[in-house]
PDB file of N, CA and C in Angstrom:
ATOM      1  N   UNK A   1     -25.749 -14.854  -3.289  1.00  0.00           N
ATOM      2  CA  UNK A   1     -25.120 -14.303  -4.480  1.00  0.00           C
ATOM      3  C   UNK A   1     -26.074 -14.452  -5.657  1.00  0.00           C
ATOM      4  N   UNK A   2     -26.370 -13.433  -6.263  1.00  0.00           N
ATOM      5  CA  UNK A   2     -27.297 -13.475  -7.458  1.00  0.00           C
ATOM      6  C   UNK A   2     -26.306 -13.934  -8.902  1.00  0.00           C
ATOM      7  N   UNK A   3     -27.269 -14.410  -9.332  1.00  0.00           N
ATOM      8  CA  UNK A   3     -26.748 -14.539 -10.882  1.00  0.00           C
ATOM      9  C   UNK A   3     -27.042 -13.366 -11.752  1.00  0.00           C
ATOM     10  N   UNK A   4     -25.879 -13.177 -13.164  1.00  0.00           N
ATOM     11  CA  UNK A   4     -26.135 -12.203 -13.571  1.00  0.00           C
ATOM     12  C   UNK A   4     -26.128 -12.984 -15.249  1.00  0.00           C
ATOM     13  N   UNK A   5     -26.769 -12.721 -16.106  1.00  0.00           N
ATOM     14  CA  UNK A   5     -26.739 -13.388 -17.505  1.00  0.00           C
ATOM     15  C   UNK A   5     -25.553 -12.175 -18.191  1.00  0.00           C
ATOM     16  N   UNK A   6     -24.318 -12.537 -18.289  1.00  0.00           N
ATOM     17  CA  UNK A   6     -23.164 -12.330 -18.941  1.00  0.00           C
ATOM     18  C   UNK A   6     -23.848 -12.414 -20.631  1.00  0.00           C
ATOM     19  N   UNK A   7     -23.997 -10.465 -21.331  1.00  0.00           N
ATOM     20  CA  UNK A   7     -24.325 -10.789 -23.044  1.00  0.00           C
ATOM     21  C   UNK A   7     -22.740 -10.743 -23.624  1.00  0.00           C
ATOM     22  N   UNK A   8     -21.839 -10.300 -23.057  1.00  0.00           N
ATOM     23  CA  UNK A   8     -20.863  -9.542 -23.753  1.00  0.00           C
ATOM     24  C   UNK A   8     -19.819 -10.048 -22.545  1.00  0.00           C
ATOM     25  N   UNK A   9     -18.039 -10.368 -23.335  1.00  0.00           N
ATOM     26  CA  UNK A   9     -17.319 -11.185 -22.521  1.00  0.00           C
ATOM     27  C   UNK A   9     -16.293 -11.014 -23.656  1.00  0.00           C
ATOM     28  N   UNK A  10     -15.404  -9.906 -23.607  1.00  0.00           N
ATOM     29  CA  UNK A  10     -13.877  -9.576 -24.659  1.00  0.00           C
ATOM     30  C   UNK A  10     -12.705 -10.114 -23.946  1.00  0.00           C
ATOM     31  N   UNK A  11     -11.541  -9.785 -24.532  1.00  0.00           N
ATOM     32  CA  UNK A  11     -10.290  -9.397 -23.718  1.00  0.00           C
ATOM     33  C   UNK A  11      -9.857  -8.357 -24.452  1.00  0.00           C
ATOM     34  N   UNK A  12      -9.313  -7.178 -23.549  1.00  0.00           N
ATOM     35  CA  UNK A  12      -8.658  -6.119 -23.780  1.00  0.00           C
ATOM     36  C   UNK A  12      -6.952  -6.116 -24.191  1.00  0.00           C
ATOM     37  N   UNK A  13      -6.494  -5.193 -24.504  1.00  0.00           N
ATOM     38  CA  UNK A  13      -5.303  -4.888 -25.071  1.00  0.00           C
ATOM     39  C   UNK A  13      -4.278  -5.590 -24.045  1.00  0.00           C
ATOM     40  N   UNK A  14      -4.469  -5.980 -22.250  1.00  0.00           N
ATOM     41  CA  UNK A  14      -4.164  -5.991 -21.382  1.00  0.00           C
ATOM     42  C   UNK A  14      -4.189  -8.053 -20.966  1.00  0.00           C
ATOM     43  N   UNK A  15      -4.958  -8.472 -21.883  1.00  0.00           N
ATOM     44  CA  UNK A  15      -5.672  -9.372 -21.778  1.00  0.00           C
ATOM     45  C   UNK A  15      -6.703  -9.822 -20.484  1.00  0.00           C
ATOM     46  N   UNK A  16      -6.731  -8.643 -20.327  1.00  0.00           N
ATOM     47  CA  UNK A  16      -7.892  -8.700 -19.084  1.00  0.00           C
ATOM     48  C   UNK A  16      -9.222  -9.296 -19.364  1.00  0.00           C
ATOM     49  N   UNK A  17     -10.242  -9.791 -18.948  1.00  0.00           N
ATOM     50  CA  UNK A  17     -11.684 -10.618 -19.170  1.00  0.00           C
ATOM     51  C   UNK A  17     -12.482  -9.477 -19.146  1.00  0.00           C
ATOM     52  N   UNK A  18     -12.992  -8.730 -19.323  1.00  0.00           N
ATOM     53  CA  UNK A  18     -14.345  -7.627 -19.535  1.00  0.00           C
ATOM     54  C   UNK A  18     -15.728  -8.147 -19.966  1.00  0.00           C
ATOM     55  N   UNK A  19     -16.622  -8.115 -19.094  1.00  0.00           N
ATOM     56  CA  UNK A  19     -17.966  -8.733 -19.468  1.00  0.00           C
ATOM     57  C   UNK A  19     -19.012  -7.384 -19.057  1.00  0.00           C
ATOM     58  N   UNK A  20     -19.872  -7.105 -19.865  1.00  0.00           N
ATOM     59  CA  UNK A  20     -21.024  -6.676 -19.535  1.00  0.00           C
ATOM     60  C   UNK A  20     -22.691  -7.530 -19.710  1.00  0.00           C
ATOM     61  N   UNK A  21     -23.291  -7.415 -18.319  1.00  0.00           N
ATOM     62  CA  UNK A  21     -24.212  -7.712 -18.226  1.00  0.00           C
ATOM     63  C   UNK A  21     -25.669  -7.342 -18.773  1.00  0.00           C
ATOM     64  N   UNK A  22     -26.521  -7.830 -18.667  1.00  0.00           N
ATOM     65  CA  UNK A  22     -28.215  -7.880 -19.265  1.00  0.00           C
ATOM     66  C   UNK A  22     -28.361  -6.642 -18.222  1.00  0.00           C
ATOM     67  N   UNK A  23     -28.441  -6.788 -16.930  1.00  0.00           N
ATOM     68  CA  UNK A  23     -28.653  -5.849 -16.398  1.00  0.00           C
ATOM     69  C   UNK A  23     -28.307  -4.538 -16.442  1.00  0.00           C
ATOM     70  N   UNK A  24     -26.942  -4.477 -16.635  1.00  0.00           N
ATOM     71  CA  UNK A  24     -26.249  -3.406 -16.855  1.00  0.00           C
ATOM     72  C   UNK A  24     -26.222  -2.695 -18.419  1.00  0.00           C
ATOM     73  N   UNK A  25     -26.515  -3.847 -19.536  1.00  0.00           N
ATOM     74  CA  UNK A  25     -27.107  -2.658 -20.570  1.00  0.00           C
ATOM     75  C   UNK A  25     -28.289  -2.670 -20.395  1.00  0.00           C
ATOM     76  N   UNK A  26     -29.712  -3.358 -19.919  1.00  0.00           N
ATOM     77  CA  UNK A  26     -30.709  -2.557 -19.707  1.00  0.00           C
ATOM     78  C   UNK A  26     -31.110  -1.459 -19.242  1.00  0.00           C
ATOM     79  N   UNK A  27     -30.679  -1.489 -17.942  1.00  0.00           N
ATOM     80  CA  UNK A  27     -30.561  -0.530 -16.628  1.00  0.00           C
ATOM     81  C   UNK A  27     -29.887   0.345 -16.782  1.00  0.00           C
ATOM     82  N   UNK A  28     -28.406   0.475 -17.391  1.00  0.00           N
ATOM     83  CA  UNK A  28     -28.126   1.904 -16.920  1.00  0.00           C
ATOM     84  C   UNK A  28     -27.522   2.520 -18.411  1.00  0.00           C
ATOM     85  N   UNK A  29     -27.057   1.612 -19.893  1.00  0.00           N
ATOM     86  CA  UNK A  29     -26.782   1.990 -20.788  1.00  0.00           C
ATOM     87  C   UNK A  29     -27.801   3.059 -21.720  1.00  0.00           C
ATOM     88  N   UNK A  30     -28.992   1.228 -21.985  1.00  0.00           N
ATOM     89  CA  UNK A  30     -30.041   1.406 -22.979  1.00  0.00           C
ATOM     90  C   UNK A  30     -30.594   2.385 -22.367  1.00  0.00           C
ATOM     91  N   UNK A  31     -31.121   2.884 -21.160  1.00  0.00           N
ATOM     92  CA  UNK A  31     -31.694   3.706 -20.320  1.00  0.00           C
ATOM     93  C   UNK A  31     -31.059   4.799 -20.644  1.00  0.00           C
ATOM     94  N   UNK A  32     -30.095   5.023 -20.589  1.00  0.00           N
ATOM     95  CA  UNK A  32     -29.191   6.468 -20.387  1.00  0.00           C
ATOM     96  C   UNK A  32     -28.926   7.176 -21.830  1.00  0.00           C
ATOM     97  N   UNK A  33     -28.461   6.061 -22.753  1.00  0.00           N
ATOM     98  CA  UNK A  33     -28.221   5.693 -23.401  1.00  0.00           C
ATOM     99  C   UNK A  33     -28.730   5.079 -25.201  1.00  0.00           C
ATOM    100  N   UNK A  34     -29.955   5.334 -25.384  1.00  0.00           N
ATOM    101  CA  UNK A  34     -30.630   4.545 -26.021  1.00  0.00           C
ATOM    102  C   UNK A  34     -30.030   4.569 -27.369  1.00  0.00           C
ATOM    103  N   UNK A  35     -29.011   5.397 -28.137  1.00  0.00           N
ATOM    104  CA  UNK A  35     -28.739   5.163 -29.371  1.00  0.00           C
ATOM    105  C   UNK A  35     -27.535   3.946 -29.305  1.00  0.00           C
ATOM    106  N   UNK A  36     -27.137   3.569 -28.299  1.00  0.00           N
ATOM    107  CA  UNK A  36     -26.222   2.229 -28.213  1.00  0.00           C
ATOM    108  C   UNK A  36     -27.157   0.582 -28.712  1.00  0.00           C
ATOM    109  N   UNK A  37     -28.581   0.868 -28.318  1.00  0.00           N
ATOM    110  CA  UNK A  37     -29.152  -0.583 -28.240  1.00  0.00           C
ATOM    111  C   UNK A  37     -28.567  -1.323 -29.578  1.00  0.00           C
ATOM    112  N   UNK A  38     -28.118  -0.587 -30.689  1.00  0.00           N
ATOM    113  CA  UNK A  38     -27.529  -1.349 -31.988  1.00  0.00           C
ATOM    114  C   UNK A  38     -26.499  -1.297 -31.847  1.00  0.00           C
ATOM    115  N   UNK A  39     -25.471  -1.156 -30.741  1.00  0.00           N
ATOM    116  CA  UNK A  39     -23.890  -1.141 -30.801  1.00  0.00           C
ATOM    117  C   UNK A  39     -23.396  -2.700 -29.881  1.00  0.00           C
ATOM    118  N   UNK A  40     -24.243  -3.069 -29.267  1.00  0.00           N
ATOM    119  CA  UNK A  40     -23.662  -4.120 -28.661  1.00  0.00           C
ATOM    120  C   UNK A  40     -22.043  -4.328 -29.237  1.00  0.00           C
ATOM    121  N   UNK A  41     -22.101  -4.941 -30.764  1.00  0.00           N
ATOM    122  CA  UNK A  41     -20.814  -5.305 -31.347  1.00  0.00           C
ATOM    123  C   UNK A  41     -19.502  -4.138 -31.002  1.00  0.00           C
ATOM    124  N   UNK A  42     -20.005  -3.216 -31.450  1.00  0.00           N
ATOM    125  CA  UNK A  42     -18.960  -1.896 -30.934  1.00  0.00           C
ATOM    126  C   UNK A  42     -18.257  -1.610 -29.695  1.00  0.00           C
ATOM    127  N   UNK A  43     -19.617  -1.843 -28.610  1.00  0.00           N
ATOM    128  CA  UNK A  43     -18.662  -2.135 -27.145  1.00  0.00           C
ATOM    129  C   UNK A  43     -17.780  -3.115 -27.243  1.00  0.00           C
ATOM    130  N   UNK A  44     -17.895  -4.124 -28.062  1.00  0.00           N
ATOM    131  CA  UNK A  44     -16.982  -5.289 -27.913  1.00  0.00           C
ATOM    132  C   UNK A  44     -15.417  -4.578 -28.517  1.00  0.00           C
ATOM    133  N   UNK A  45     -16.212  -4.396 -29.398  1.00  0.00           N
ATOM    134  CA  UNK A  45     -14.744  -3.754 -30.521  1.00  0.00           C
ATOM    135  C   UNK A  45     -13.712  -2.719 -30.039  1.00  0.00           C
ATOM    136  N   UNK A  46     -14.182  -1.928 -29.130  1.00  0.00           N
ATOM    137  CA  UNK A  46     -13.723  -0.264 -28.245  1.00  0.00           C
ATOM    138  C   UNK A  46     -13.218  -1.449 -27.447  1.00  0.00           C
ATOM    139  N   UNK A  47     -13.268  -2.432 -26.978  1.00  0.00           N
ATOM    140  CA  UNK A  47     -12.780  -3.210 -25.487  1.00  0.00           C
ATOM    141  C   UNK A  47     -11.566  -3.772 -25.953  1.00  0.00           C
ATOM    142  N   UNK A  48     -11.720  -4.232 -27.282  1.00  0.00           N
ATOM    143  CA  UNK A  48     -10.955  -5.474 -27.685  1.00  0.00           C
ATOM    144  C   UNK A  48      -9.846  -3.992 -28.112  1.00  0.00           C
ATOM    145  N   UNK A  49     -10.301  -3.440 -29.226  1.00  0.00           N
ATOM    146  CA  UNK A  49      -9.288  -2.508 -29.978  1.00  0.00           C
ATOM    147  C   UNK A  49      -9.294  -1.416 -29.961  1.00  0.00           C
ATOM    148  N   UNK A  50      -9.165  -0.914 -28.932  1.00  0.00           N
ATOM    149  CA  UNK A  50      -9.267   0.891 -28.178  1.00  0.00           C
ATOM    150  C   UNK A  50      -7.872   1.464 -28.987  1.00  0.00           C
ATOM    151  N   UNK A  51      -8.443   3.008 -29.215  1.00  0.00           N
ATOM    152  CA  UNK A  51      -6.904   3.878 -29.166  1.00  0.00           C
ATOM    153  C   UNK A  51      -5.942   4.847 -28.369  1.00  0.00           C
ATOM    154  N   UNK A  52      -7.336   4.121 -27.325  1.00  0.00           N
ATOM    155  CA  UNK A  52      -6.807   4.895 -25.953  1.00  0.00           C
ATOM    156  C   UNK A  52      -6.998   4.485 -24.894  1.00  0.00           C
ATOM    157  N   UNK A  53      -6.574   4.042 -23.957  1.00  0.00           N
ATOM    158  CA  UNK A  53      -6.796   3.420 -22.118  1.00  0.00           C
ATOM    159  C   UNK A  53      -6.501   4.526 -21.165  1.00  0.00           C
ATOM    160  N   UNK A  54      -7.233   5.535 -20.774  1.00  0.00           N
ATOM    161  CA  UNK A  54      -6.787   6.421 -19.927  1.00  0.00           C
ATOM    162  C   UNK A  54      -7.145   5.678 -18.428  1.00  0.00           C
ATOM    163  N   UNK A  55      -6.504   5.487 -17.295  1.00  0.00           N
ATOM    164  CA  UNK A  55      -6.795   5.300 -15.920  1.00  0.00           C
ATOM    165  C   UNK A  55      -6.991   6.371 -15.381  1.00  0.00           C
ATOM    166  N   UNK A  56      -8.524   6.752 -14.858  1.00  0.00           N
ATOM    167  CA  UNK A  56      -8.869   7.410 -13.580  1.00  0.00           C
ATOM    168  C   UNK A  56      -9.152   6.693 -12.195  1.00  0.00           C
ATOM    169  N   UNK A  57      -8.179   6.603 -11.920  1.00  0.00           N
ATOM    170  CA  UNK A  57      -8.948   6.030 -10.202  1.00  0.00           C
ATOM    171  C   UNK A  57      -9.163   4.330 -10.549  1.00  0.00           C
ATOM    172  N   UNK A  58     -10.416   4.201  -9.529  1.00  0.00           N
ATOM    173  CA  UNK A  58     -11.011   2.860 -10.155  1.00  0.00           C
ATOM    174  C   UNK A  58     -11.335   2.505 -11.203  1.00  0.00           C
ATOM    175  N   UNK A  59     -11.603   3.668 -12.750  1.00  0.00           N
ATOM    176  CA  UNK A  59     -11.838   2.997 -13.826  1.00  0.00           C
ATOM    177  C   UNK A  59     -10.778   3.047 -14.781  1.00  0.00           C
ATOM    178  N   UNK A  60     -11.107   2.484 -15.581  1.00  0.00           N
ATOM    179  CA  UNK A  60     -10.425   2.794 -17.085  1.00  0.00           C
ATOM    180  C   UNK A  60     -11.252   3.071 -18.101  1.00  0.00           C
ATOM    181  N   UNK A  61     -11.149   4.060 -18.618  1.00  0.00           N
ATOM    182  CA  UNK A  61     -12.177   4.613 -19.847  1.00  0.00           C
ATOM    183  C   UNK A  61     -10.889   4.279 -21.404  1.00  0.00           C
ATOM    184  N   UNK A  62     -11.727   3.458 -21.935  1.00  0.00           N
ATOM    185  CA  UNK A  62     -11.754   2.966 -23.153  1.00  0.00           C
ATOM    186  C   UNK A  62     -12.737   4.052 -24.366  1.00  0.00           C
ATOM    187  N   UNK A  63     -11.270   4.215 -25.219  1.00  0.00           N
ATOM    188  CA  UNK A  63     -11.693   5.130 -26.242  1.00  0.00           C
ATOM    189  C   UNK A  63     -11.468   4.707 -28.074  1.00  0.00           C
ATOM    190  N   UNK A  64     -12.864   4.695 -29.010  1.00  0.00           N
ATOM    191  CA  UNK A  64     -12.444   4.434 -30.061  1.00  0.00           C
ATOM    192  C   UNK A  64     -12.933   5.067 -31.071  1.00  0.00           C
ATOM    193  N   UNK A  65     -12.460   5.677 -32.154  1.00  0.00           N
ATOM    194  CA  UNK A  65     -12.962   6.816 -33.139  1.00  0.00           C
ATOM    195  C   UNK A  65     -13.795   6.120 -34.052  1.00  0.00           C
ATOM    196  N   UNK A  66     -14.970   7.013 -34.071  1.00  0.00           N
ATOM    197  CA  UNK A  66     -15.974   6.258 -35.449  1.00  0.00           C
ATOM    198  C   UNK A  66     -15.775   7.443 -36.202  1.00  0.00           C
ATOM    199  N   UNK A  67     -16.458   7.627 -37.363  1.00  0.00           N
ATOM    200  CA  UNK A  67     -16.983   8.509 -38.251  1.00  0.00           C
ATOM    201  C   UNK A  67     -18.352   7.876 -38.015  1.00  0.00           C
ATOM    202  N   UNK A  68     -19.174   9.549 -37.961  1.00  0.00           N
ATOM    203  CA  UNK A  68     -20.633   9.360 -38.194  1.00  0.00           C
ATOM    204  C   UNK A  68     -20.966  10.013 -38.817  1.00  0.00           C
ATOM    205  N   UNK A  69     -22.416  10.143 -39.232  1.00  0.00           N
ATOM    206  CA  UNK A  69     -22.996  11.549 -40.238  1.00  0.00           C
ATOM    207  C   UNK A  69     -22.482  12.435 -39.308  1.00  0.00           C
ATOM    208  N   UNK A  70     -22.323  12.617 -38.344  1.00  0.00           N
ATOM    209  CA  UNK A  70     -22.234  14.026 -36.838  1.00  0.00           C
ATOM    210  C   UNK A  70     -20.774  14.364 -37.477  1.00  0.00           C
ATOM    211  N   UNK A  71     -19.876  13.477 -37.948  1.00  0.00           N
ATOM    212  CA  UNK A  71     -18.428  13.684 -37.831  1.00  0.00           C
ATOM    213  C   UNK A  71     -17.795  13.021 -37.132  1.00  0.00           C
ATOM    214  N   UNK A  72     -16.633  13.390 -36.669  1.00  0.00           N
ATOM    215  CA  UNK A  72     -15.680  11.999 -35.702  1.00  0.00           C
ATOM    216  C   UNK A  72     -16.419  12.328 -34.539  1.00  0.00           C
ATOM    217  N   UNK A  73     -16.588  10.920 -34.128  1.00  0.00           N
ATOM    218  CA  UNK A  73     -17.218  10.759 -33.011  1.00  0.00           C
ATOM    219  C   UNK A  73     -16.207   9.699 -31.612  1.00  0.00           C
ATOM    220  N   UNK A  74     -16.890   9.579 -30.988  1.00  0.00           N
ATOM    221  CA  UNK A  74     -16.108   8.327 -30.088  1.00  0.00           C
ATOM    222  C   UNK A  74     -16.624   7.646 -29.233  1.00  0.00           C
ATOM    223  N   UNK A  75     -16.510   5.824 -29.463  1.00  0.00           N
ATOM    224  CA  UNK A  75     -17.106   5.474 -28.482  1.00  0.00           C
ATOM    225  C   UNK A  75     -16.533   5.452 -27.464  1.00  0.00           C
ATOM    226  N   UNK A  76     -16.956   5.582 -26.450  1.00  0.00           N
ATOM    227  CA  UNK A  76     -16.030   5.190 -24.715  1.00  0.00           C
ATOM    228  C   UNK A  76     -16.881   4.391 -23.527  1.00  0.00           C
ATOM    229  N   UNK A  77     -15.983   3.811 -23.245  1.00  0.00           N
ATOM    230  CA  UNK A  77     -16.238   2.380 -22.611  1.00  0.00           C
ATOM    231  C   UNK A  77     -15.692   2.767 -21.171  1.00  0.00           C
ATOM    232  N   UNK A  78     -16.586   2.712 -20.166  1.00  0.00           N
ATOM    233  CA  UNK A  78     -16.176   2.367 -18.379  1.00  0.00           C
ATOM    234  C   UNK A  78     -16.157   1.354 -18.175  1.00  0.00           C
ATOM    235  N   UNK A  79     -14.755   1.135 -17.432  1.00  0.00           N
ATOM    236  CA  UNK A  79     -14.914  -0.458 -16.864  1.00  0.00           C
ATOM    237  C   UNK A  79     -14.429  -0.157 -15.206  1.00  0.00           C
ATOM    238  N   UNK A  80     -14.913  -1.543 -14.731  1.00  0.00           N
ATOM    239  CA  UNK A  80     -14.140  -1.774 -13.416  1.00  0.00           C
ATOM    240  C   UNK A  80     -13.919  -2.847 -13.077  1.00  0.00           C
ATOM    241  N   UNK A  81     -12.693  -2.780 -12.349  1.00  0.00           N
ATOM    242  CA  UNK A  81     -12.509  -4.314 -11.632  1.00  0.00           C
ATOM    243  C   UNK A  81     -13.800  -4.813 -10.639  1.00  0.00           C
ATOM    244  N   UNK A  82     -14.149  -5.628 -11.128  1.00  0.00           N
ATOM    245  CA  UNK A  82     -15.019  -6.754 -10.069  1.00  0.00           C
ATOM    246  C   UNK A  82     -14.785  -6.498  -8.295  1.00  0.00           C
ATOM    247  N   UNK A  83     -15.566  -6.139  -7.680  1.00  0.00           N
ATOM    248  CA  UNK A  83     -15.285  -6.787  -6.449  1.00  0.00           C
ATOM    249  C   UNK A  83     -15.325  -7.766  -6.171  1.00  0.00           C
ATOM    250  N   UNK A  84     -15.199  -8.502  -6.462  1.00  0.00           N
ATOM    251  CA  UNK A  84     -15.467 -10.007  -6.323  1.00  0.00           C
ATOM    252  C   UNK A  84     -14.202 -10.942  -5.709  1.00  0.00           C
ATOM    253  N   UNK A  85     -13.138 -10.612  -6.472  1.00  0.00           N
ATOM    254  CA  UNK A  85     -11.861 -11.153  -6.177  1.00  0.00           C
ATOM    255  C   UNK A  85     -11.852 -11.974  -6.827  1.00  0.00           C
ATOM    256  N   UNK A  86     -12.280 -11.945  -8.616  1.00  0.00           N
ATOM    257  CA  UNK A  86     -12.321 -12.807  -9.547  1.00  0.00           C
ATOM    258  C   UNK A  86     -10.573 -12.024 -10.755  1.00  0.00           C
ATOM    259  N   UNK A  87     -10.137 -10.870 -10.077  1.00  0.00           N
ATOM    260  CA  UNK A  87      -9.599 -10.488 -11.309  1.00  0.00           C
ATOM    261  C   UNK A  87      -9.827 -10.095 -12.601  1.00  0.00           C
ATOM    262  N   UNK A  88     -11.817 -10.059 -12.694  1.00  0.00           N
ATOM    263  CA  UNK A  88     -12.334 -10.061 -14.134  1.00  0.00           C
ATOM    264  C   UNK A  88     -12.948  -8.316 -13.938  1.00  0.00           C
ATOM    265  N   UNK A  89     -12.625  -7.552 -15.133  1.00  0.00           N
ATOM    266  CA  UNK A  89     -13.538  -6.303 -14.940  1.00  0.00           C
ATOM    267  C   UNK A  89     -14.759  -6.317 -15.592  1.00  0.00           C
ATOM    268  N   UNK A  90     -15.554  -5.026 -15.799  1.00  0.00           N
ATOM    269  CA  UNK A  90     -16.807  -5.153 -15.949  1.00  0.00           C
ATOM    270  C   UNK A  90     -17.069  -3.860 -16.497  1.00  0.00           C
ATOM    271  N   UNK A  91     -18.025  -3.786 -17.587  1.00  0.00           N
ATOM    272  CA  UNK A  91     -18.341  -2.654 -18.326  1.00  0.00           C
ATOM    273  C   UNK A  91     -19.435  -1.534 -17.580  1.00  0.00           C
ATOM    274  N   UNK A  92     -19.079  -0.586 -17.341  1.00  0.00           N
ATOM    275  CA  UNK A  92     -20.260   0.182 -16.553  1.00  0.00           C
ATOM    276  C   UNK A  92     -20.900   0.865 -17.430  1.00  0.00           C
ATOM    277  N   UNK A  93     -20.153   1.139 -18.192  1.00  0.00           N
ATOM    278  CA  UNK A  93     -21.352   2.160 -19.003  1.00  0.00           C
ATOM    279  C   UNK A  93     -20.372   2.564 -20.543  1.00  0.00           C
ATOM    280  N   UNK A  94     -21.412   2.826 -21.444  1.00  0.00           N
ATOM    281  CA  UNK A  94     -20.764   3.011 -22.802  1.00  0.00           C
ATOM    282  C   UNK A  94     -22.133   3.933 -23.556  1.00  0.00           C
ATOM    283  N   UNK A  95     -21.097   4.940 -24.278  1.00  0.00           N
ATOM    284  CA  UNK A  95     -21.699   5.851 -25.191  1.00  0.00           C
ATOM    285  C   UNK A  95     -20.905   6.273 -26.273  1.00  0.00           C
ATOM    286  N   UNK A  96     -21.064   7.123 -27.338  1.00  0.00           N
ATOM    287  CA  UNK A  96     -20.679   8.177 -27.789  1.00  0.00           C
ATOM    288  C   UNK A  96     -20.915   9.344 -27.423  1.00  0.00           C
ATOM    289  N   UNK A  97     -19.146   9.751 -27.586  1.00  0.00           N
ATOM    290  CA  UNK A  97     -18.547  11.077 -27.253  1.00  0.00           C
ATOM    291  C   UNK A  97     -18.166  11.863 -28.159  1.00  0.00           C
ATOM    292  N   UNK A  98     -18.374  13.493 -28.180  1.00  0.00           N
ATOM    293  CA  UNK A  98     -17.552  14.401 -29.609  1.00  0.00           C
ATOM    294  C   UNK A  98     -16.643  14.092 -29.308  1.00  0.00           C
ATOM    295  N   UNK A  99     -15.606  14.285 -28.310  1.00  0.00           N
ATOM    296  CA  UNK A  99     -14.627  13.578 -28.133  1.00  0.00           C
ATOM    297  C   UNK A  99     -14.110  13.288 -27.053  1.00  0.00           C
ATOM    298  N   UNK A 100     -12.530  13.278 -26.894  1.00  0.00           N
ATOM    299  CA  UNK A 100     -11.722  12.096 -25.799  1.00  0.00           C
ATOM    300  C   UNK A 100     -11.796  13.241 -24.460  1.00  0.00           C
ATOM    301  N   UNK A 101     -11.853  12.616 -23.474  1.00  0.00           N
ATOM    302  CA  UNK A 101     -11.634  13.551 -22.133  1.00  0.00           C
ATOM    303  C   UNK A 101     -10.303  12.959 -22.011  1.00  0.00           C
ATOM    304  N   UNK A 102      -9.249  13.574 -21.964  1.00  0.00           N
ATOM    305  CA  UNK A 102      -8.363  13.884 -21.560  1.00  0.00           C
ATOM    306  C   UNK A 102      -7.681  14.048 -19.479  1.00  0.00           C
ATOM    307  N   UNK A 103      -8.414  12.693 -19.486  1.00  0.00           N
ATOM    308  CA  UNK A 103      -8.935  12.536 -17.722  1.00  0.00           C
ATOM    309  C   UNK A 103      -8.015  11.244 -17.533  1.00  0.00           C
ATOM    310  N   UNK A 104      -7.558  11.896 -16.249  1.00  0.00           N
ATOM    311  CA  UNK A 104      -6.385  10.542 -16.036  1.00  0.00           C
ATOM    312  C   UNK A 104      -5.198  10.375 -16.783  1.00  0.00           C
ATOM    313  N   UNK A 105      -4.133   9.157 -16.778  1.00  0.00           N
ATOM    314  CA  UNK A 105      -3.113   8.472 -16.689  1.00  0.00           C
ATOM    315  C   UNK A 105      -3.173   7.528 -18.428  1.00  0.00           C
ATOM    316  N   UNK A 106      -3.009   7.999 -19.216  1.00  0.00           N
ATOM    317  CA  UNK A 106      -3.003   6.710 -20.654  1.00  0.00           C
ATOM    318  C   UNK A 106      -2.051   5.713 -20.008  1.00  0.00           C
ATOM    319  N   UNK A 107      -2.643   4.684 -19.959  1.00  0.00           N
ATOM    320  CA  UNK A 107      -2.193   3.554 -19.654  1.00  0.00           C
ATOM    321  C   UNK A 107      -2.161   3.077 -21.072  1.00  0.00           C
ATOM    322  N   UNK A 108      -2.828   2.729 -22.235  1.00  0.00           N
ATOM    323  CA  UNK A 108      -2.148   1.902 -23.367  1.00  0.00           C
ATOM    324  C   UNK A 108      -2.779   2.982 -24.588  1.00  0.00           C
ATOM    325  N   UNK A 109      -1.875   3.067 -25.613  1.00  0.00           N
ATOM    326  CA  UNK A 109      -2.175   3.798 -26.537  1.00  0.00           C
ATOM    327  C   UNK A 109      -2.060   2.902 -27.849  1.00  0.00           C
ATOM    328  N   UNK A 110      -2.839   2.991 -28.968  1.00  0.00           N
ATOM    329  CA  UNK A 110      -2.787   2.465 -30.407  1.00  0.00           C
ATOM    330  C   UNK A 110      -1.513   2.807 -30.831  1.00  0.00           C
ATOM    331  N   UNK A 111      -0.603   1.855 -31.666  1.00  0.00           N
ATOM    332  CA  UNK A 111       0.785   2.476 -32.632  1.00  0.00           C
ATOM    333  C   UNK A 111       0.072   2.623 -33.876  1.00  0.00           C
TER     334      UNK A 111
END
């Protein structure tokens, strides 16, 4: 079993544990991704205080409205449950979106 250096470790609306890894924002965020490398805090924030939880399948996409110079924007957050059999999920990937996909089941919405 490898170790993974845990940067990022919220609880969601659900009080679920959500951690994203070194690896996983190097590798597939910052990579994919590169205007996030200054959002670290933001993934936290979309995890902790989303205005939207849609369930597709195995994930849950986490949704939260910014204003940017672009206009409303949105961050959105993939997670998944761990295989592990820890009960803890895990951030797969995070960007900004023009906006919400409308994909899946809202499981928790902002009042």
């Amino acid at each position: 079993m490898r170790h993974e250096t845990i940067i990022g470790t919220w609880f969601d609306p659900f009080g679920r544990n959500v951690t994203l890894t070194m690896q996983q924002w190097v590798e597939h965020i910052l990579k994919f991704h590169p205007v996030m490398a200054v959002r670290l805090e933001d993934v936290g924030k979309t995890v902790e205080k989303p205005e939207f939880i849609f369930n597709d399948g195995d994930e849950d996409l986490y949704y939260r409205k910014i204003v940017s110079e672009h206009g409303i924007r949105y961050y959105k957050i993939v997670i998944r449950k761990n295989k592990d059999g820890s009960g803890n999920y895990r951030v797969v990937t995070s960007f900004r979106a023009r906006k919400m996909q409308d994909k899946g089941v809202v499981i928790w919405q902002k009042e």
